[in-house]
C-alpha atoms as a PDB file:
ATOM      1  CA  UNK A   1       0.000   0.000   0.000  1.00  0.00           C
ATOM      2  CA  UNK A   2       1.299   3.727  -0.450  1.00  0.00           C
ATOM      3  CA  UNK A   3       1.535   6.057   2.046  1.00  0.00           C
ATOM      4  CA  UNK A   4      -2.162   7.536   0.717  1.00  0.00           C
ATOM      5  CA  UNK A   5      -3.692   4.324   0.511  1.00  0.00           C
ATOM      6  CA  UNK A   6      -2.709   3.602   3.815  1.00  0.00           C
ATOM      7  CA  UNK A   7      -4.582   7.090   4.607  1.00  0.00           C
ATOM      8  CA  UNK A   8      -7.527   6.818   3.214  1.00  0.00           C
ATOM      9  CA  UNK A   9      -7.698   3.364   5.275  1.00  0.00           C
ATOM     10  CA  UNK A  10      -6.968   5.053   8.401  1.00  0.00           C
ATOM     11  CA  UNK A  11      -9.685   7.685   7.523  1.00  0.00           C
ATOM     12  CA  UNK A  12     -12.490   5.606   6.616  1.00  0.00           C
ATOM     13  CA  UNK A  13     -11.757   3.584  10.346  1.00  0.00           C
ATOM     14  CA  UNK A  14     -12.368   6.795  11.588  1.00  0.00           C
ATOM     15  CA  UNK A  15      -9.053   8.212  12.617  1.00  0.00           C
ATOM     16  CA  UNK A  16      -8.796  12.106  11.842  1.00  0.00           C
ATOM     17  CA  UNK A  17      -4.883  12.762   9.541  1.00  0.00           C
ATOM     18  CA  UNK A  18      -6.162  16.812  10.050  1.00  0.00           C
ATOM     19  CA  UNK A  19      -6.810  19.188   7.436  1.00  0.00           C
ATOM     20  CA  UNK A  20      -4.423  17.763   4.434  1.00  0.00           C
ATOM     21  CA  UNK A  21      -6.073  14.317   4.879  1.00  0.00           C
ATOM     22  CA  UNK A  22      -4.868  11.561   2.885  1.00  0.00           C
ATOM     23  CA  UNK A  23      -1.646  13.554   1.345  1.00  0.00           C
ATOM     24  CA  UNK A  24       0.647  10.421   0.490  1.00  0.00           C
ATOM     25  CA  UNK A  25       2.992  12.229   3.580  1.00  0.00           C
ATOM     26  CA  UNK A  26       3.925   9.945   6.565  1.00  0.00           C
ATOM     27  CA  UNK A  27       3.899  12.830   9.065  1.00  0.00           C
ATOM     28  CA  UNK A  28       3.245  12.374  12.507  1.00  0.00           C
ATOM     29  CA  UNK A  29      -0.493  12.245  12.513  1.00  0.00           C
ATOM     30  CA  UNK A  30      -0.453   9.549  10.324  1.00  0.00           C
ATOM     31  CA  UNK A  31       1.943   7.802  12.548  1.00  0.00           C
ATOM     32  CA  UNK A  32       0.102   8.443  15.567  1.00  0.00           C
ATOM     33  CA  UNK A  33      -3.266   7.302  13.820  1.00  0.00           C
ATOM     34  CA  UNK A  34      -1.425   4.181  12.445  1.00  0.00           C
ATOM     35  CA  UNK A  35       0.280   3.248  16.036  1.00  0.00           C
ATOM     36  CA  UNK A  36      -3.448   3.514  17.448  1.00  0.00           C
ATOM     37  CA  UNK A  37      -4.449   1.622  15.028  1.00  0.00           C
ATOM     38  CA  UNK A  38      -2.390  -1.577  15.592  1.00  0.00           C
ATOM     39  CA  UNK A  39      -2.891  -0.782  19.326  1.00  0.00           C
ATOM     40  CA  UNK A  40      -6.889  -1.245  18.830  1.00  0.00           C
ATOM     41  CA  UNK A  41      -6.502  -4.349  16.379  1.00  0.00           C
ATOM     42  CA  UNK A  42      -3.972  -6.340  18.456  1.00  0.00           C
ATOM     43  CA  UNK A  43      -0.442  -5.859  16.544  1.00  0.00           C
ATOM     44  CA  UNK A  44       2.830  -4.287  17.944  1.00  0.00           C
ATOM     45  CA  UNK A  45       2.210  -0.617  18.363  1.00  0.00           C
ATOM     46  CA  UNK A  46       5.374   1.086  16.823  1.00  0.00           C
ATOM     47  CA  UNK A  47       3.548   3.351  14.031  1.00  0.00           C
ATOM     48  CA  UNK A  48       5.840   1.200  10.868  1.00  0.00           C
ATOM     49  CA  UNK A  49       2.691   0.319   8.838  1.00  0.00           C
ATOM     50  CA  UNK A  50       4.212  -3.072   7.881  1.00  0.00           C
ATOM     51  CA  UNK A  51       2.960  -5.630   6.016  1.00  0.00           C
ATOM     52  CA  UNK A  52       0.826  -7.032   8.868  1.00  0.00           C
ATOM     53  CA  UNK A  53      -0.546  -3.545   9.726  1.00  0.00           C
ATOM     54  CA  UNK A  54      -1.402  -3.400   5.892  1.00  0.00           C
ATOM     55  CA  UNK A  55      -3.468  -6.622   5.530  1.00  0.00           C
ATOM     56  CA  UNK A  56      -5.199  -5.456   8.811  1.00  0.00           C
ATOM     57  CA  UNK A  57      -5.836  -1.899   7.646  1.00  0.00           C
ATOM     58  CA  UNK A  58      -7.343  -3.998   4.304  1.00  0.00           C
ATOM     59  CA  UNK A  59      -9.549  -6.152   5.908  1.00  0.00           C
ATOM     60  CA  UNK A  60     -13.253  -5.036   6.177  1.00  0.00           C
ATOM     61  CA  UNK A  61     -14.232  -6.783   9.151  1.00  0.00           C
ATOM     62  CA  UNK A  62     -11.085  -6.409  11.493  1.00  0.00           C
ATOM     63  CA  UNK A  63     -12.213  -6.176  15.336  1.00  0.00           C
ATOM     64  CA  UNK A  64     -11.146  -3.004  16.843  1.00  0.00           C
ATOM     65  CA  UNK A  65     -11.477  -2.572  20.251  1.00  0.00           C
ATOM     66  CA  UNK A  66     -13.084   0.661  21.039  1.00  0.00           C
ATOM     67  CA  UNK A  67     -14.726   1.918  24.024  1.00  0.00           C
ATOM     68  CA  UNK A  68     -18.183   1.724  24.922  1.00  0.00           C
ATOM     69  CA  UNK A  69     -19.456   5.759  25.524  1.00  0.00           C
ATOM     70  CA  UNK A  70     -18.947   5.886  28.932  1.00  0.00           C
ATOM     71  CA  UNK A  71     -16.766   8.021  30.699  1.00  0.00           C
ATOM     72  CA  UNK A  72     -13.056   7.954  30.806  1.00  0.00           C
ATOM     73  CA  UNK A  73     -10.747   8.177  34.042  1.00  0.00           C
ATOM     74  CA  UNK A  74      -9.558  12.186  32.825  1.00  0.00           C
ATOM     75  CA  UNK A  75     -13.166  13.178  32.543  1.00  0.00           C
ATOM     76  CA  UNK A  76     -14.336  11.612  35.921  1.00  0.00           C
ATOM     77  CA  UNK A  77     -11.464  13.181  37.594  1.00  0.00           C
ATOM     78  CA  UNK A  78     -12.368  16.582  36.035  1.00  0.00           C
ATOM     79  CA  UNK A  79     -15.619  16.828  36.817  1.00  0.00           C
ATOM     80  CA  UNK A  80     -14.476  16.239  40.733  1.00  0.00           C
ATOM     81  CA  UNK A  81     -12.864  19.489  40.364  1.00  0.00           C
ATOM     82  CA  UNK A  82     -16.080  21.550  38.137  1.00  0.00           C
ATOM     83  CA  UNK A  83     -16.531  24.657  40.813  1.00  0.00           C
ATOM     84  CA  UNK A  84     -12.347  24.694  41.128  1.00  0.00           C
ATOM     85  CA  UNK A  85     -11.750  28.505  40.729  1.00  0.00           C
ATOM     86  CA  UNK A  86      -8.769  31.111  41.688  1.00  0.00           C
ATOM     87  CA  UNK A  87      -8.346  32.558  44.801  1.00  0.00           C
ATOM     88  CA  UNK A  88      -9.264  36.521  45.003  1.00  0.00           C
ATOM     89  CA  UNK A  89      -6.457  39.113  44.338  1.00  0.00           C
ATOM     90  CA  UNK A  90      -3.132  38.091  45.006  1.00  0.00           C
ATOM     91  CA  UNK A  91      -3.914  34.901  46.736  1.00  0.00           C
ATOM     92  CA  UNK A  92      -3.449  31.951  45.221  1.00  0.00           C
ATOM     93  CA  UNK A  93      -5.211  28.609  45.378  1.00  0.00           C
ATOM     94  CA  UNK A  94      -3.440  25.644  45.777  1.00  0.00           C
ATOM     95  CA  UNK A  95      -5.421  23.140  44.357  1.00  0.00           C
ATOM     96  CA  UNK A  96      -5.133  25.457  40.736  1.00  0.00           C
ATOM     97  CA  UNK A  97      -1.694  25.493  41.594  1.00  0.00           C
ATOM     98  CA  UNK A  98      -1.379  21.715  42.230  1.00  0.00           C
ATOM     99  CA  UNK A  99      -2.678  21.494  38.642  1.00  0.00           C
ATOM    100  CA  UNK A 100       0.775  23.115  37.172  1.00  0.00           C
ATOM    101  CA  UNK A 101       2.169  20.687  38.960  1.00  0.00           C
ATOM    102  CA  UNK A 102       0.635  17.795  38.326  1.00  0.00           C
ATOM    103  CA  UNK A 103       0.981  18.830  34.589  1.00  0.00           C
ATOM    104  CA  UNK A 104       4.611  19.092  34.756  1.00  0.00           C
ATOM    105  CA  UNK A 105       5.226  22.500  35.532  1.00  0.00           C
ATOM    106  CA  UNK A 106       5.986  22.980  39.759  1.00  0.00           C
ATOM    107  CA  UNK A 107       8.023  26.084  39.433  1.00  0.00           C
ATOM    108  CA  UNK A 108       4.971  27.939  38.298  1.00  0.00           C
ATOM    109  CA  UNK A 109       3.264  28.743  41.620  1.00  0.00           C
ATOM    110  CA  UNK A 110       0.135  31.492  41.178  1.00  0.00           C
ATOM    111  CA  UNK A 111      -3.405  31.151  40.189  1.00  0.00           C
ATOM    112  CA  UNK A 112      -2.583  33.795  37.456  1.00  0.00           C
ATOM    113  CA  UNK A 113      -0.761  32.136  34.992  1.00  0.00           C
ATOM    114  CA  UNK A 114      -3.356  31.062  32.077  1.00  0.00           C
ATOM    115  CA  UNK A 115      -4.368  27.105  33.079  1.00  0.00           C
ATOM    116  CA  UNK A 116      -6.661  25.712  30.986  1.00  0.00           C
ATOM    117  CA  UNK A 117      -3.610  23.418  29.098  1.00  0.00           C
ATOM    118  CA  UNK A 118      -2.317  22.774  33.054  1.00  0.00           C
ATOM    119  CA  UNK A 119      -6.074  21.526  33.859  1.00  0.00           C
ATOM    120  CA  UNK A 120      -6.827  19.042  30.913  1.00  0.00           C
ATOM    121  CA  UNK A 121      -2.635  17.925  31.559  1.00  0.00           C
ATOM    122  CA  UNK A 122      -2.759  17.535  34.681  1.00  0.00           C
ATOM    123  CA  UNK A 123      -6.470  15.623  34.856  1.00  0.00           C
ATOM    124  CA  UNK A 124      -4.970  13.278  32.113  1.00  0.00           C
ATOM    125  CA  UNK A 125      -1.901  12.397  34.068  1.00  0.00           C
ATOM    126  CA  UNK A 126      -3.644  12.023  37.533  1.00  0.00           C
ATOM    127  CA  UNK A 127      -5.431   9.084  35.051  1.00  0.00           C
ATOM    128  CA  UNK A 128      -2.301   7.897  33.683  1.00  0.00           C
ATOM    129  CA  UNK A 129      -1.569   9.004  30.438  1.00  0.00           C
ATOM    130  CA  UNK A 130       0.908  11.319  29.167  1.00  0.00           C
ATOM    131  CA  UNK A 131      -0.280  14.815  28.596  1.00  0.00           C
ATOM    132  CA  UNK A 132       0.812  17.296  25.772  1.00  0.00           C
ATOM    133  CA  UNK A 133       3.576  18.415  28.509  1.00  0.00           C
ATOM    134  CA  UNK A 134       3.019  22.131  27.647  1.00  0.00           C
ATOM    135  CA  UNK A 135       0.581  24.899  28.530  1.00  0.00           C
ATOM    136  CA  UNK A 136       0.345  26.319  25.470  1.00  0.00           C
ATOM    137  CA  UNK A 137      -3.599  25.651  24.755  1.00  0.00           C
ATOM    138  CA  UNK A 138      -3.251  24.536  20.831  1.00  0.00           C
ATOM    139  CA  UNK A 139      -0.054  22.003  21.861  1.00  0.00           C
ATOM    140  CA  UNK A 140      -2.985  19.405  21.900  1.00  0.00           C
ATOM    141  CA  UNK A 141      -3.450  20.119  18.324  1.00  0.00           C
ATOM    142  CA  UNK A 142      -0.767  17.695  17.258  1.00  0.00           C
ATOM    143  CA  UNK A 143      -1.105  15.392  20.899  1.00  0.00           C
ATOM    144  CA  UNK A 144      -2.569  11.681  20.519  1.00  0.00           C
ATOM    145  CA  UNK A 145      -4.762  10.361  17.891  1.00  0.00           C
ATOM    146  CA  UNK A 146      -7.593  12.655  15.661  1.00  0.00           C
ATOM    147  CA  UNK A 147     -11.003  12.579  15.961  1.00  0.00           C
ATOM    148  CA  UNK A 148     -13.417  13.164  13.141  1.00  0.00           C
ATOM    149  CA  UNK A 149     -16.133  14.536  15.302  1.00  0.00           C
ATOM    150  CA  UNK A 150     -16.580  15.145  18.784  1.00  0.00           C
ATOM    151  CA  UNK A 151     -17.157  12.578  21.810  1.00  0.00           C
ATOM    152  CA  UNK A 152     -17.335  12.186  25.189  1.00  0.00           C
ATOM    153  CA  UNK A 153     -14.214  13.466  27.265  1.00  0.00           C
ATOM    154  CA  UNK A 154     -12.442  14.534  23.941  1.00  0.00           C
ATOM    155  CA  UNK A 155      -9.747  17.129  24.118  1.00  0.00           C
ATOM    156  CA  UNK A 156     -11.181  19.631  22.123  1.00  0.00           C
ATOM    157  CA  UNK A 157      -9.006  23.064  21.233  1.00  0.00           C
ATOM    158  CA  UNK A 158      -9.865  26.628  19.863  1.00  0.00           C
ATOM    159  CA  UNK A 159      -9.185  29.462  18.527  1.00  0.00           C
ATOM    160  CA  UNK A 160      -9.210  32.602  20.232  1.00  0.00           C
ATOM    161  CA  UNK A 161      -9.479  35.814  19.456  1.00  0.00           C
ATOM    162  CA  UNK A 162      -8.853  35.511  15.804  1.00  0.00           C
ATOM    163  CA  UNK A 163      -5.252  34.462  16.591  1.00  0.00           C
ATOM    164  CA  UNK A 164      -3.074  32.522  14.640  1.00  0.00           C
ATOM    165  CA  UNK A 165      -1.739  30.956  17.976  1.00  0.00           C
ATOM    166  CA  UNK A 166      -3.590  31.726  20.974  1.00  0.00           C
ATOM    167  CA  UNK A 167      -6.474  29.692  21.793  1.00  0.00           C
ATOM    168  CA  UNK A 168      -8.467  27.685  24.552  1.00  0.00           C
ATOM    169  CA  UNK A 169      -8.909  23.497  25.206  1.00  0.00           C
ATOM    170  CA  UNK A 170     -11.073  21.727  27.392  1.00  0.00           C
ATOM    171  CA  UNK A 171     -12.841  18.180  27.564  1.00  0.00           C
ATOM    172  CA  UNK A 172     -16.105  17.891  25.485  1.00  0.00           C
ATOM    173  CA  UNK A 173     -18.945  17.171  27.283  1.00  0.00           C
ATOM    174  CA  UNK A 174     -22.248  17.577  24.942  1.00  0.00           C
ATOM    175  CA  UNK A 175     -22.313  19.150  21.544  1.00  0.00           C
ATOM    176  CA  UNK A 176     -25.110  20.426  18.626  1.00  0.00           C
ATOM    177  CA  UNK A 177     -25.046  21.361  15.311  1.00  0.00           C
ATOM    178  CA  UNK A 178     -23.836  25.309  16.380  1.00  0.00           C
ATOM    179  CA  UNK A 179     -22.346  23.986  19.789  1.00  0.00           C
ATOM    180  CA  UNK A 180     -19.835  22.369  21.813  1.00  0.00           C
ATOM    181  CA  UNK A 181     -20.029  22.085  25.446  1.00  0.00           C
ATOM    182  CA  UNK A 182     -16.617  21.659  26.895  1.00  0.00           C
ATOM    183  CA  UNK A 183     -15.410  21.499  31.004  1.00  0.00           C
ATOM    184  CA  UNK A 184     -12.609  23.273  30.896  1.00  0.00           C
ATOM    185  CA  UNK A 185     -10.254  25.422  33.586  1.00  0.00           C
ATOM    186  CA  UNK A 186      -9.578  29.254  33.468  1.00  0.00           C
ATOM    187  CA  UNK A 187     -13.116  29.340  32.082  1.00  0.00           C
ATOM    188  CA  UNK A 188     -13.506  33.151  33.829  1.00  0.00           C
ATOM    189  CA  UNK A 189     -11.028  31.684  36.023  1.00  0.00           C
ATOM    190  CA  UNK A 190     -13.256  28.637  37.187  1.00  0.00           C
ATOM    191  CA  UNK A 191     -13.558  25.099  36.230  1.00  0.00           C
ATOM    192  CA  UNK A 192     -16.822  24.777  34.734  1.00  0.00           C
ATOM    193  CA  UNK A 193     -18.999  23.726  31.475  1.00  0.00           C
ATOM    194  CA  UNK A 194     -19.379  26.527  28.832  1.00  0.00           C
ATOM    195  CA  UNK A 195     -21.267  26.238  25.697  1.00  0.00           C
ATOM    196  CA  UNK A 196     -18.367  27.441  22.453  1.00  0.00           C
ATOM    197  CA  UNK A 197     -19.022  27.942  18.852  1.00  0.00           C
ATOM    198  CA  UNK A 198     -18.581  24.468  16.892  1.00  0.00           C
ATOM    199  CA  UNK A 199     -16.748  26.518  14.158  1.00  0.00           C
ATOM    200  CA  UNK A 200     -14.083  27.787  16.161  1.00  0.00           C
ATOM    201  CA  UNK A 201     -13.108  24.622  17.528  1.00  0.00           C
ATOM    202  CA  UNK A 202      -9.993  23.518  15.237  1.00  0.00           C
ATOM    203  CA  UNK A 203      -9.292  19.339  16.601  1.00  0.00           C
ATOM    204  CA  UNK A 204     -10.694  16.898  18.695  1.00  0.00           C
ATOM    205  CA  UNK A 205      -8.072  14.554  20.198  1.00  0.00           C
ATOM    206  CA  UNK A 206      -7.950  11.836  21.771  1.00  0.00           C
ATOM    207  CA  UNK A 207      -4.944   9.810  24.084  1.00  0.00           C
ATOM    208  CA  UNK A 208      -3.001   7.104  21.686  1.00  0.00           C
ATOM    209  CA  UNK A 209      -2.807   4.588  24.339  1.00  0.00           C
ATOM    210  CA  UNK A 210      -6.538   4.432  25.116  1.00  0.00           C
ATOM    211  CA  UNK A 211      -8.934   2.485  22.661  1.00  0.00           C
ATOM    212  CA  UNK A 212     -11.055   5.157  20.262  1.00  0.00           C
ATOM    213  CA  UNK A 213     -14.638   5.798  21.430  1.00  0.00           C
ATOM    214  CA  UNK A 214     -17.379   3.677  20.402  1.00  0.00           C
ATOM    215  CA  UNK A 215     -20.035   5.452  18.387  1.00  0.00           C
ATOM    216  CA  UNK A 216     -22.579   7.386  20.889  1.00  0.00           C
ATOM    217  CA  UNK A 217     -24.776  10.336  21.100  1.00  0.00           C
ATOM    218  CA  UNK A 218     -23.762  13.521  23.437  1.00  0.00           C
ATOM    219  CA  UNK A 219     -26.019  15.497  25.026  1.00  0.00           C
ATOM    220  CA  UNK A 220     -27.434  18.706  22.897  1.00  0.00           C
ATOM    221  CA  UNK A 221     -27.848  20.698  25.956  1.00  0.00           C
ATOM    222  CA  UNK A 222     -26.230  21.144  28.711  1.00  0.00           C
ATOM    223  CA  UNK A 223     -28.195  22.442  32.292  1.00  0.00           C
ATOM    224  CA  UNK A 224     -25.724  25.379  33.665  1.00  0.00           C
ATOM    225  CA  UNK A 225     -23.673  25.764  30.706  1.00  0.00           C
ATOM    226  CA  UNK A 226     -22.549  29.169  30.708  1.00  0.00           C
ATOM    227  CA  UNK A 227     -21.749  31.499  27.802  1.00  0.00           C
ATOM    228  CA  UNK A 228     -19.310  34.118  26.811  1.00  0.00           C
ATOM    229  CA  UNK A 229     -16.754  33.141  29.402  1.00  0.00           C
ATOM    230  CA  UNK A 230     -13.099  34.865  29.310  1.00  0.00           C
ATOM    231  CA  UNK A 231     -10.547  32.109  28.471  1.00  0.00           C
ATOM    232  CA  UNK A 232      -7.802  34.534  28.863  1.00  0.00           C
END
């Protein structure tokens, strides 16, 4: 198979390559995609799309293992901490602070610094799996495996502001057909569930070493959500 076919395999499974799709480049979406792959259908999981990983990848009725739609460890442990927010003035609250840590980042030590990338890190280490091991928002752009669509507990990212670079993640709760819902951190300096513009969200990810999602519905609507919060 070439490099495209290979591609277009991945992409009918499901598996999201990103904007250039099925390009005939081995970059490192299609590496990650391909390394989930083999994970879910039983092979050695080092991303060489082989000829074993081929014959899979051509066989229409290959058992993957994929989740059923119930919630994984990161979001459990992330909804434990929806109310979370930062302490007033120039206190700081630990518990936000624990999150830089827990992320990888213990030097930083106020309530200040932007945390949205430190809470979706730092819930998805606490649940043992690696974490994009930066706080910049969009790092989770290029982190684990694509998702076509959104799904329950999903890293979801962004934009913001119109930026080429800034931009917001959370994990995806609910979504419509104008909507996401995502529980996020530093959502107005809380942890709670706000309601975001499908169009401006830019990936949906998911972690490599965890089967994809099964199929499911999300919720539409989502009681509480709020609206317009600063992600800043």
């Amino acid at each position: 198979m070439t490099v495209a076919e290979i591609q277009r395999a991945l992409l009918a499974r499901g598996y999201d390559l990103g904007p250039s799709g099925a390009d005939g480049d081995a970059g490192p979406r299609t590496i990650a995609a391909v390394t989930a792959f083999q994970r879910s259908a039983g092979l050695v999981a080092d991303g060489i799309a082989g000829p074993k990983t081929q014959a899979a990848l051509q066989k229409a009725d290959i058992s993957e293992r994929r989740e059923a739609p119930e919630k994984p460890g990161w979001l459990v442990l992330a909804e434990a901490l929806n109310g979370l927010k930062e302490a007033p003035g120039a206190k700081n609250n630990p518990e936000v602070v624990k999150l830089f840590a827990d992320a990888g980042f213990p030097g930083i030590k106020t309530d200040s610094t932007a945390w949205c990338a430190a809470f979706v890190n730092a819930v998805l280490e606490r649940a043992g799996h690696r974490g994009s091991r930066s706080l910049a928002a969009r790092s989770f752009e290029s982190w684990g495996v694509g998702l076509p669509a959104p799904a329950l507990g999903a890293i979801a990212t962004k934009k913001r502001n119109g930026s080429a670079w800034q931009g917001h993640t959370g994990l995806v709760v609910g979504a419509n057909a104008t909507q996401v819902f995502l529980l996020g951190g530093n959502q107005s300096d809380a942890v709670n569930v706000a309601a975001f513009k499908r169009s401006e969200i830019v990936a949906y990810r998911w972690p490599g070493d965890v089967p994809l999602p099964a199929p499911h519905t999300l919720p539409a609507t989502i009681a509480g959500a709020r609206s317009g919060v600063s992600e800043a």
